[in-house]
Structures are given as structure tokens and as C-alpha cells.
C-alpha atoms as a PDB file:
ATOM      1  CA  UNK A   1     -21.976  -6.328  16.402  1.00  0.00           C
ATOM      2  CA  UNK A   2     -24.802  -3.760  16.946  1.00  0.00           C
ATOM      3  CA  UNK A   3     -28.342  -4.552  17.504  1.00  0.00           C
ATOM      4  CA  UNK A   4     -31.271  -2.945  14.559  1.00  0.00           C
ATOM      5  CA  UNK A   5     -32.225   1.204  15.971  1.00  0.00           C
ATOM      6  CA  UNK A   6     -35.905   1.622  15.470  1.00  0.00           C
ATOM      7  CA  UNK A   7     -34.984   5.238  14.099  1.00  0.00           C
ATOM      8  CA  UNK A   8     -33.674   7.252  12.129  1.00  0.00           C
ATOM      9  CA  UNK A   9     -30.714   9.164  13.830  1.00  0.00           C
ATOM     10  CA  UNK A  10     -27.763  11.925  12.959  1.00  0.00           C
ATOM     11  CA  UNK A  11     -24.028  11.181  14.933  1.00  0.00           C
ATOM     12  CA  UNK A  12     -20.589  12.613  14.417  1.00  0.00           C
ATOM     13  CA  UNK A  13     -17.531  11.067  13.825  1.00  0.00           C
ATOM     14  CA  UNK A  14     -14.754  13.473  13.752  1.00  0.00           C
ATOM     15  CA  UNK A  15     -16.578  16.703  11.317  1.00  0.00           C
ATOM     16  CA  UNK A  16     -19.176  14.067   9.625  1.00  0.00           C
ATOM     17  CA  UNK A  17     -22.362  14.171   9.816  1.00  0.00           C
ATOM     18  CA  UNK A  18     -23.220  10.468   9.404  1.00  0.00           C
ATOM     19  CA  UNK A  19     -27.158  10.024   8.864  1.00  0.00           C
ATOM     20  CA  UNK A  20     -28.468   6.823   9.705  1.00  0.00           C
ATOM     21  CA  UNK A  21     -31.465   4.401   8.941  1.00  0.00           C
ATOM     22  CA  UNK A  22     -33.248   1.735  10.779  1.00  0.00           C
ATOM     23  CA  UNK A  23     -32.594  -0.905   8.096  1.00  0.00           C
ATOM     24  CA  UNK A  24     -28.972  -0.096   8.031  1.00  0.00           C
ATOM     25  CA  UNK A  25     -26.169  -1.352   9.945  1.00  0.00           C
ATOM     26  CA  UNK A  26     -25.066   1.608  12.123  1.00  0.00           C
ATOM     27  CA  UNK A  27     -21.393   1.978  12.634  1.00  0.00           C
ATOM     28  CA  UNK A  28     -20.572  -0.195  15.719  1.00  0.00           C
ATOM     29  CA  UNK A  29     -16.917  -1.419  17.138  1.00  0.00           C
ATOM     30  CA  UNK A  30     -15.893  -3.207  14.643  1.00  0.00           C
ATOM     31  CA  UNK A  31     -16.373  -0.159  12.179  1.00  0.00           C
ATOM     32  CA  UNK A  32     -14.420   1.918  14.643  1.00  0.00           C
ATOM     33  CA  UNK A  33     -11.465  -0.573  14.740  1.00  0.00           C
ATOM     34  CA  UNK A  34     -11.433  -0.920  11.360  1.00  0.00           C
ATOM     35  CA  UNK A  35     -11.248   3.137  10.725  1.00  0.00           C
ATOM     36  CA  UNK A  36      -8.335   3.040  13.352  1.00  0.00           C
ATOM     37  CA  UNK A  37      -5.972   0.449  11.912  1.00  0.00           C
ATOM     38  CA  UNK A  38      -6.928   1.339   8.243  1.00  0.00           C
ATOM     39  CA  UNK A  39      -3.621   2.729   6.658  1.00  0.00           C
ATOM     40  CA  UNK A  40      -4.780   4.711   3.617  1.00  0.00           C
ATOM     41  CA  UNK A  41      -2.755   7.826   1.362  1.00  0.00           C
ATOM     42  CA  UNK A  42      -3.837  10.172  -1.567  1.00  0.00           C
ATOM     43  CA  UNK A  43      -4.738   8.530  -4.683  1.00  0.00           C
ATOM     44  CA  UNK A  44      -5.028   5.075  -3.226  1.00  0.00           C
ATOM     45  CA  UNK A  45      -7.927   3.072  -5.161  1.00  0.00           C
ATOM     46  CA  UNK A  46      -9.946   1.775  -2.549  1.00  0.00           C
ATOM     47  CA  UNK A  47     -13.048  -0.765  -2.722  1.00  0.00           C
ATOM     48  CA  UNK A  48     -15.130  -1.048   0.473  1.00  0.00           C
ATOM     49  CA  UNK A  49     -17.795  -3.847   0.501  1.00  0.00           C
ATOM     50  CA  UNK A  50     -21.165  -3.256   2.702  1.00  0.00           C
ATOM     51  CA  UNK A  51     -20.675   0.013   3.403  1.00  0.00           C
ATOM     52  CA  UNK A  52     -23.518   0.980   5.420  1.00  0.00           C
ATOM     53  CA  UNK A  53     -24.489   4.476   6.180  1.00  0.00           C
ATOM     54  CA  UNK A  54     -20.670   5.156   3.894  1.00  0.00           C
ATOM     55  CA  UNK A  55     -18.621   6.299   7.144  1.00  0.00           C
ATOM     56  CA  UNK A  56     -15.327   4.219   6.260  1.00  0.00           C
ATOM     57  CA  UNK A  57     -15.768   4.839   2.186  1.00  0.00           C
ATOM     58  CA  UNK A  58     -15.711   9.085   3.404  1.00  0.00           C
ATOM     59  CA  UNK A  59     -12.572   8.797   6.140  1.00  0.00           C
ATOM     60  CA  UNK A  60     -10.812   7.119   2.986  1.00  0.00           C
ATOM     61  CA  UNK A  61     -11.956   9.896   0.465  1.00  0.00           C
ATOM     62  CA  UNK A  62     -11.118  12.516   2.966  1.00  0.00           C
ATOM     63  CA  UNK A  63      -7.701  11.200   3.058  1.00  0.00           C
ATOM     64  CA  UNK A  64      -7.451  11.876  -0.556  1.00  0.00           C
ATOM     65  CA  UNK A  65      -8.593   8.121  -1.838  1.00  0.00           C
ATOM     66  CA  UNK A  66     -10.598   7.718  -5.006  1.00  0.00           C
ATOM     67  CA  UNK A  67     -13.290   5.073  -3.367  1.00  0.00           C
ATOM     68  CA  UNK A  68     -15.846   2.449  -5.014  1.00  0.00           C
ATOM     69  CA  UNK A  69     -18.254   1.612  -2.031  1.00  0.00           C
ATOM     70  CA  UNK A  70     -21.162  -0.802  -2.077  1.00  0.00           C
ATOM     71  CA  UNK A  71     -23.773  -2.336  -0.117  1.00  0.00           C
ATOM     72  CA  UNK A  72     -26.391  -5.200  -1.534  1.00  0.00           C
ATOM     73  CA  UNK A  73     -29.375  -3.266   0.866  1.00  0.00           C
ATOM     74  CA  UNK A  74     -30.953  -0.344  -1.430  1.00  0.00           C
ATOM     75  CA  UNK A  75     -31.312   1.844   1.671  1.00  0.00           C
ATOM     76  CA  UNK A  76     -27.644   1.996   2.640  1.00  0.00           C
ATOM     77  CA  UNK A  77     -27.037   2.649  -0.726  1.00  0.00           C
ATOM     78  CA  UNK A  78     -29.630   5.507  -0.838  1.00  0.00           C
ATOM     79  CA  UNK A  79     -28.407   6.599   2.787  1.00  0.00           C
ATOM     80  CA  UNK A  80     -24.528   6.635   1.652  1.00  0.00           C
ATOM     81  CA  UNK A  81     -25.413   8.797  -1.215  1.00  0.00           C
ATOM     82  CA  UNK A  82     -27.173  10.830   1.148  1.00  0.00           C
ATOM     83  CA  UNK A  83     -24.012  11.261   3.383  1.00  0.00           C
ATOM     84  CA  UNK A  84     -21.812  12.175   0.585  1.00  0.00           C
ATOM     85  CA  UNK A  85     -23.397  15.013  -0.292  1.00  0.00           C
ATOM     86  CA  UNK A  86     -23.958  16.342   3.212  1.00  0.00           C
ATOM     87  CA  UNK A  87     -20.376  15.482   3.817  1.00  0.00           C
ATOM     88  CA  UNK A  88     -18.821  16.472   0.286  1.00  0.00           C
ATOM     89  CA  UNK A  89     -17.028  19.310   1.262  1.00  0.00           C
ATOM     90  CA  UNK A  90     -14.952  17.840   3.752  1.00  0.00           C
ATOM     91  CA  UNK A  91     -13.561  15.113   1.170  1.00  0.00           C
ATOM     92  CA  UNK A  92     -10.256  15.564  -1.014  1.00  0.00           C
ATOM     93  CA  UNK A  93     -10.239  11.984  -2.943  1.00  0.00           C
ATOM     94  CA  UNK A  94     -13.616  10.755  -4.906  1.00  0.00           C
ATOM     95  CA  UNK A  95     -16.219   7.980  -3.741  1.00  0.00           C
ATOM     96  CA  UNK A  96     -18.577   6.072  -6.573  1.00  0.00           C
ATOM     97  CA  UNK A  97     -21.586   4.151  -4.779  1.00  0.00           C
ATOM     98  CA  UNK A  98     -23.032   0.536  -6.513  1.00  0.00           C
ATOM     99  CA  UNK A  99     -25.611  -1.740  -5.495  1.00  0.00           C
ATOM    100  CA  UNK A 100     -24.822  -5.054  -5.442  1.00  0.00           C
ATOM    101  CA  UNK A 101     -23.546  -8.332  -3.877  1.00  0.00           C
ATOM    102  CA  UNK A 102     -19.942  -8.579  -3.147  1.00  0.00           C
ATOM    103  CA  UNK A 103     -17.199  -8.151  -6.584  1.00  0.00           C
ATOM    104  CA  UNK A 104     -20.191  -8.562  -8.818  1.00  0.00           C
ATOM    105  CA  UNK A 105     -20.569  -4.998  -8.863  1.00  0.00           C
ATOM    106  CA  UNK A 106     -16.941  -4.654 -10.926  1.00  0.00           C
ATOM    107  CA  UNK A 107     -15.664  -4.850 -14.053  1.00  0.00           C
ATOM    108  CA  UNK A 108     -12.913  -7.377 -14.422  1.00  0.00           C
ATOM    109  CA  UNK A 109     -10.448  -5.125 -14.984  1.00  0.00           C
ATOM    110  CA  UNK A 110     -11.068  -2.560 -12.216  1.00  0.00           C
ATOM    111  CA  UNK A 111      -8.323  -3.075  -9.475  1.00  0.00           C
ATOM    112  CA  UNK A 112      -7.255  -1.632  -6.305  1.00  0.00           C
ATOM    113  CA  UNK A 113      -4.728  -0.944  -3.983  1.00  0.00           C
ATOM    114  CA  UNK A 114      -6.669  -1.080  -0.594  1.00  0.00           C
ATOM    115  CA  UNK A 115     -10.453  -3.635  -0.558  1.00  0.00           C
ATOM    116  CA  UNK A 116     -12.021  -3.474   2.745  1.00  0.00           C
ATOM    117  CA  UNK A 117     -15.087  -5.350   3.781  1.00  0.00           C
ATOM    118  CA  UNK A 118     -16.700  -5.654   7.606  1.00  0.00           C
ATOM    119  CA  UNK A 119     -18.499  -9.035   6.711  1.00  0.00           C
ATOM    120  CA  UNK A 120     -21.765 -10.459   7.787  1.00  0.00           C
ATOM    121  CA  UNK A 121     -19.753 -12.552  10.854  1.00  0.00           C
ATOM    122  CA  UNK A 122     -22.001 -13.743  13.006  1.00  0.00           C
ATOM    123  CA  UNK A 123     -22.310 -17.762  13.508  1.00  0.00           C
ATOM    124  CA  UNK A 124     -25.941 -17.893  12.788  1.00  0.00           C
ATOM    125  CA  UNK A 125     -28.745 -20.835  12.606  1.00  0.00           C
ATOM    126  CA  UNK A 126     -31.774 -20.701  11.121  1.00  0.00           C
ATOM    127  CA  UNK A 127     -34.136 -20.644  13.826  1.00  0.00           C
ATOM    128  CA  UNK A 128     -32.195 -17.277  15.173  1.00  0.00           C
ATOM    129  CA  UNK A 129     -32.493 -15.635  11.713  1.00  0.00           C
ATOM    130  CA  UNK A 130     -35.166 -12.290  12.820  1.00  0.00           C
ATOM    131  CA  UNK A 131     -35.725 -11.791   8.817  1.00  0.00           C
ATOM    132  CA  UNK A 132     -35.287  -8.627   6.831  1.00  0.00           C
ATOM    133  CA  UNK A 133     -32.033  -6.693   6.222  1.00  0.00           C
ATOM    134  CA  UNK A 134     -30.432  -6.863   9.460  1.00  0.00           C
ATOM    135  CA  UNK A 135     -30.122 -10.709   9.133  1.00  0.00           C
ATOM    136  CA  UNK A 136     -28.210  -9.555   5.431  1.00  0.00           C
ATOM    137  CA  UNK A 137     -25.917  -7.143   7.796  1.00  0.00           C
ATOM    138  CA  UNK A 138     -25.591 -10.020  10.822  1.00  0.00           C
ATOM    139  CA  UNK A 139     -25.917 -13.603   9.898  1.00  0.00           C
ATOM    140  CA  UNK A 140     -22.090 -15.256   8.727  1.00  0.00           C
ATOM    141  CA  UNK A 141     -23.874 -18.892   8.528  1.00  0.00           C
ATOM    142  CA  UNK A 142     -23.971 -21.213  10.681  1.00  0.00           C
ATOM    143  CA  UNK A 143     -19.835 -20.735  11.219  1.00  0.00           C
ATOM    144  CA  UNK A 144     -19.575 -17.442  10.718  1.00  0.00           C
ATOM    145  CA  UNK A 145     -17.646 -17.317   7.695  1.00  0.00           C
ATOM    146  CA  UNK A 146     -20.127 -17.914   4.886  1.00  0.00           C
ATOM    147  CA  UNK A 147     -19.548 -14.305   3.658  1.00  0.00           C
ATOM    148  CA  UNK A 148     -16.051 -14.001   4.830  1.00  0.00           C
ATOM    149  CA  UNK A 149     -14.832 -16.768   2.661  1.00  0.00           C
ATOM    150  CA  UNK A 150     -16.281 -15.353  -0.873  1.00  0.00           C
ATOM    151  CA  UNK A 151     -14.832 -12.253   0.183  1.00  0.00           C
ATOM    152  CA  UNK A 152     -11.430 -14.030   0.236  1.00  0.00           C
ATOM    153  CA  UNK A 153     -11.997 -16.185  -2.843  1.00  0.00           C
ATOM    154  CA  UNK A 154     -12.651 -13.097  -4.952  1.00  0.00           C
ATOM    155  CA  UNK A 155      -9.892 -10.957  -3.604  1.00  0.00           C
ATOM    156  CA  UNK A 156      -7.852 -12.679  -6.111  1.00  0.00           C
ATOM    157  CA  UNK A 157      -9.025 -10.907  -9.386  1.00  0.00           C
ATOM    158  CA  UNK A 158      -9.517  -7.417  -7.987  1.00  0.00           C
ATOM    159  CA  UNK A 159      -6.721  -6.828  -5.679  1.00  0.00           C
ATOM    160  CA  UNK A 160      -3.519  -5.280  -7.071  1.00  0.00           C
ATOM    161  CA  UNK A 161      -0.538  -7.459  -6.133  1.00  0.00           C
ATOM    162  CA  UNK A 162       1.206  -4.883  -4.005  1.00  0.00           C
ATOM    163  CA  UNK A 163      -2.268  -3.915  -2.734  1.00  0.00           C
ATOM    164  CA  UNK A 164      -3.805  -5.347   0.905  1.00  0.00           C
ATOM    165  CA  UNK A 165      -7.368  -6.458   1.926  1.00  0.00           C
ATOM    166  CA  UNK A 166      -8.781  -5.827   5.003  1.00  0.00           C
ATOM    167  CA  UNK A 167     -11.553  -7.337   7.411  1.00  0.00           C
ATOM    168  CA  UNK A 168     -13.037  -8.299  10.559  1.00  0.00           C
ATOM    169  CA  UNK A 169     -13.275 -11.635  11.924  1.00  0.00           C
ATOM    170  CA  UNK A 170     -14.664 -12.695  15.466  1.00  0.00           C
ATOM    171  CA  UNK A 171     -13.793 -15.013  17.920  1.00  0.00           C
ATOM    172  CA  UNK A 172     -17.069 -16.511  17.904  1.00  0.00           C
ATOM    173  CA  UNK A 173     -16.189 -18.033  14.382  1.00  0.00           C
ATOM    174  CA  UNK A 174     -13.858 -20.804  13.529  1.00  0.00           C
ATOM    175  CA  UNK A 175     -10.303 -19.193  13.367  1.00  0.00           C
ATOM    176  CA  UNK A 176      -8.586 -22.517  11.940  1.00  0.00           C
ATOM    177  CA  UNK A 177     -10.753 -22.961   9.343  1.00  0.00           C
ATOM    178  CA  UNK A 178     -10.705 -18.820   8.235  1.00  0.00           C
ATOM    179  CA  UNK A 179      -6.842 -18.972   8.058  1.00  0.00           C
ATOM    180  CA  UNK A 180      -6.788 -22.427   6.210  1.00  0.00           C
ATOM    181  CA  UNK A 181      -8.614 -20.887   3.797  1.00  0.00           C
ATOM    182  CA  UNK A 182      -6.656 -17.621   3.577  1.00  0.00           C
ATOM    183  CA  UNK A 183      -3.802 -19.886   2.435  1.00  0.00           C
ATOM    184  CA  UNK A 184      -5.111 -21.918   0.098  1.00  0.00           C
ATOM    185  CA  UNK A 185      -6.526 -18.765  -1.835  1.00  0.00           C
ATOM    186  CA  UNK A 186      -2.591 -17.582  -1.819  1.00  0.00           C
ATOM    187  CA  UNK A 187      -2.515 -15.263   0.972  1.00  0.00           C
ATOM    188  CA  UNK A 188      -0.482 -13.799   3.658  1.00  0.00           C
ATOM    189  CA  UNK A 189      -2.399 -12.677   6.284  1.00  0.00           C
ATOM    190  CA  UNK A 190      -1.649 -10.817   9.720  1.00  0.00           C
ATOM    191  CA  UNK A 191      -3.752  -9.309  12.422  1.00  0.00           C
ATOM    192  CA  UNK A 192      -3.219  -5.629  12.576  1.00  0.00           C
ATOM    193  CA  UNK A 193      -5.960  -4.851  15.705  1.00  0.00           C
ATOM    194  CA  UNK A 194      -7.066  -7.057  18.378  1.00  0.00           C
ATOM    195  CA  UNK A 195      -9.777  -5.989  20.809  1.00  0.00           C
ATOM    196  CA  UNK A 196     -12.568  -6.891  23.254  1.00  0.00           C
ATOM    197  CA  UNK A 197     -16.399  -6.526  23.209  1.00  0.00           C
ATOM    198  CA  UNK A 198     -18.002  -8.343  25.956  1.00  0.00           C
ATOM    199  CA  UNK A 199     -18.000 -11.751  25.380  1.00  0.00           C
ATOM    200  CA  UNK A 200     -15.575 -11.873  21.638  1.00  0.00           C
ATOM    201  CA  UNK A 201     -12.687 -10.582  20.323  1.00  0.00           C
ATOM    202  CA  UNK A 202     -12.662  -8.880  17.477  1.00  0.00           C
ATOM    203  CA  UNK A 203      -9.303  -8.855  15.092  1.00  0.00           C
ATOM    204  CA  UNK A 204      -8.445  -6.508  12.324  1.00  0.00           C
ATOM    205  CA  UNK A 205      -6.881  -9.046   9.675  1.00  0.00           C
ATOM    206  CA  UNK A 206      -4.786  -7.949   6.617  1.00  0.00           C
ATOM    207  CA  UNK A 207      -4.007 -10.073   3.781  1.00  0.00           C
ATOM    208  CA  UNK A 208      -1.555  -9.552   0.846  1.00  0.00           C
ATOM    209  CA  UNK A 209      -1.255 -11.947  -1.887  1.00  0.00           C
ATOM    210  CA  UNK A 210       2.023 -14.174  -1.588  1.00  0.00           C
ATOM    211  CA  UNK A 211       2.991 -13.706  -5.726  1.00  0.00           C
END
């Protein structure tokens, strides 16, 4: 997981132009690895949680999804607005940007057939906490999996039941108590990627529900 820029910079990932912000979480390894293991066709629905400066909510739309993205920081949402329109005519499937925390920026009936989220996963106590919203992009609790597990327990309502979630979970966290939890929400679960940064591994899981 990246450390905060202190600016304002412009990369490229494939033909986007990806804008970024000092306040947002810049696309790191763990966005990369999610973008490569991803498996995502035309007309998919697609729901991407924290999506940053947008780059994984435009590879879906370019693919031909139709995309709800969010973030719960007002300047990634501003920023992935931003990059949709300097991007837009590279896309072939929709994206819709909310602001808010987790599902509780859906309707209960809105469903989809691919959620993806690259949680907050970082075991974190409070005396390491450096305030403002990089701490919102960074800090998983003191196990890691604060954010990870009400990602899981809302799947549930908003995932179709032929559809599959997606996230990433590090080896600095507690992998017995993410998978125990994974089952008792009624989940299958594999790990699709499985790489090394430094001192964790990072792992790609996918979950489909078991009914």
C-alpha cells in the first residue's frame, strides 16, 4: 500500500490519462493486481467501492460494463469525475459516481453481477493513525479487517447470485479469521492472484455466494 504524494500528478495506464490528487489514494500494486485478475464482459453491472482517482471503475467501462463507483473522500469523487470526462471517449460501457460509505450509497434493489472493493487493509493502532484522508484510504483497524468484514457482510443484499465479489487482503492481517467470516456470511471464496511486495503478500480473493 502506497504512501500520501504531496502533489498533484498525471500517469498513464494503457491510453488513460489518470489525474491524481494528494488526498487520494493513487493506484498502487494492489490496484494493478486487481485490474489484472479482474474478469469483466459487455453489459456486466459492476459496483466498485473506494474508487480513488476511478482507474478500475474506467478499465471496466471500457470493456463495455455499465459501472456504479464510489468513494466516501469528496476529492476522489471530484477527481474520478474529472477522469471520466478526460477519459470518456475511450469507454464503451457507462460509469455513475456516488459519495458515500460502503452499500449505503444503493438502493435496495440495485444488484450486480461483478462488486469490487480494494479495502482500507492495513492492521492499524491508534497511535500510528497520521489523521486526514489517507488514514480513511490506509487504516483496516487494529487487524486489518475492520473494513473488509462490512464489505463481506453487505455483499449479501447487492450481489446477484450468479455474480462474484472481489478484493484484496494482505498477509499482514489475520487470514483465519477473514475466511471464518467469509463462511459464515455464506460464501465461497478462492484466491485468484497471489503476489509479493516487500515484506506482505497480497491475494486477489473472489467470493460467490454458496445458494
Amino acid at each position: 500500500m502506497q504512501k500520501k504524494n504531496a502533489a498533484t500528478t498525471i500517469f498513464h495506464y494503457h491510453r488513460f490519462a489518470i489525474k491524481s490528487h494528494p488526498d487520494v489514494y493513487e493506484p498502487a500494486e494492489d490496484t494493478f493486481l486487481l485490474l489484472e485478475t479482474l474478469d469483466v464482459h459487455p453489459n456486466d453491472s459492476v459496483l466498485e467501492i473506494g474508487t480513488g482517482t476511478g482507474l478500475i471503475a474506467l478499465e471496466c467501462a471500457r470493456k463495455g460494463a455499465h459501472v456504479i463507483c464510489s468513494d466516501i473522500n469528496p476529492f476522489a469523487v471530484l477527481l474520478t469525475r474529472h477522469n471520466i470526462e478526460t477519459n470518456r471517449n475511450l469507454l464503451k460501457g457507462s460509469i455513475e459516481v456516488r459519495q458515500g460509505d460502503l452499500f449505503c450509497i444503493l438502493q435496495h434493489s440495485e444488484l450486480f453481477d461483478i462488486i469490487v472493493f480494494n479495502p482500507p487493509y492495513l492492521p492499524t493502532k491508534k497511535k500510528e493513525r497520521v489523521g486526514g484522508w489517507f488514514d480513511v484510504a490506509t487504516d483496516g483497524g487494529r487487524d486489518g479487517l475492520l473494513h473488509t468484514k462490512r464489505y463481506i457482510h453487505g455483499l449479501k443484499n447487492h450481489l446477484l447470485s450468479t455474480g462474484r465479489a472481489y478484493f484484496i487482503f494482505s498477509s499482514l492481517s489475520n487470514r483465519t479469521a477473514l475466511e471464518k467470516s467469509l463462511k459464515q456470511e455464506g460464501f465461497r471464496f478462492e484466491i485468484r492472484a497471489r503476489r509479493m511486495f516487500e515484506s506482505e503478500e497480497l491475494d486477489v480473493y473472489c467470493v460467490t455466494p454458496t445458494d
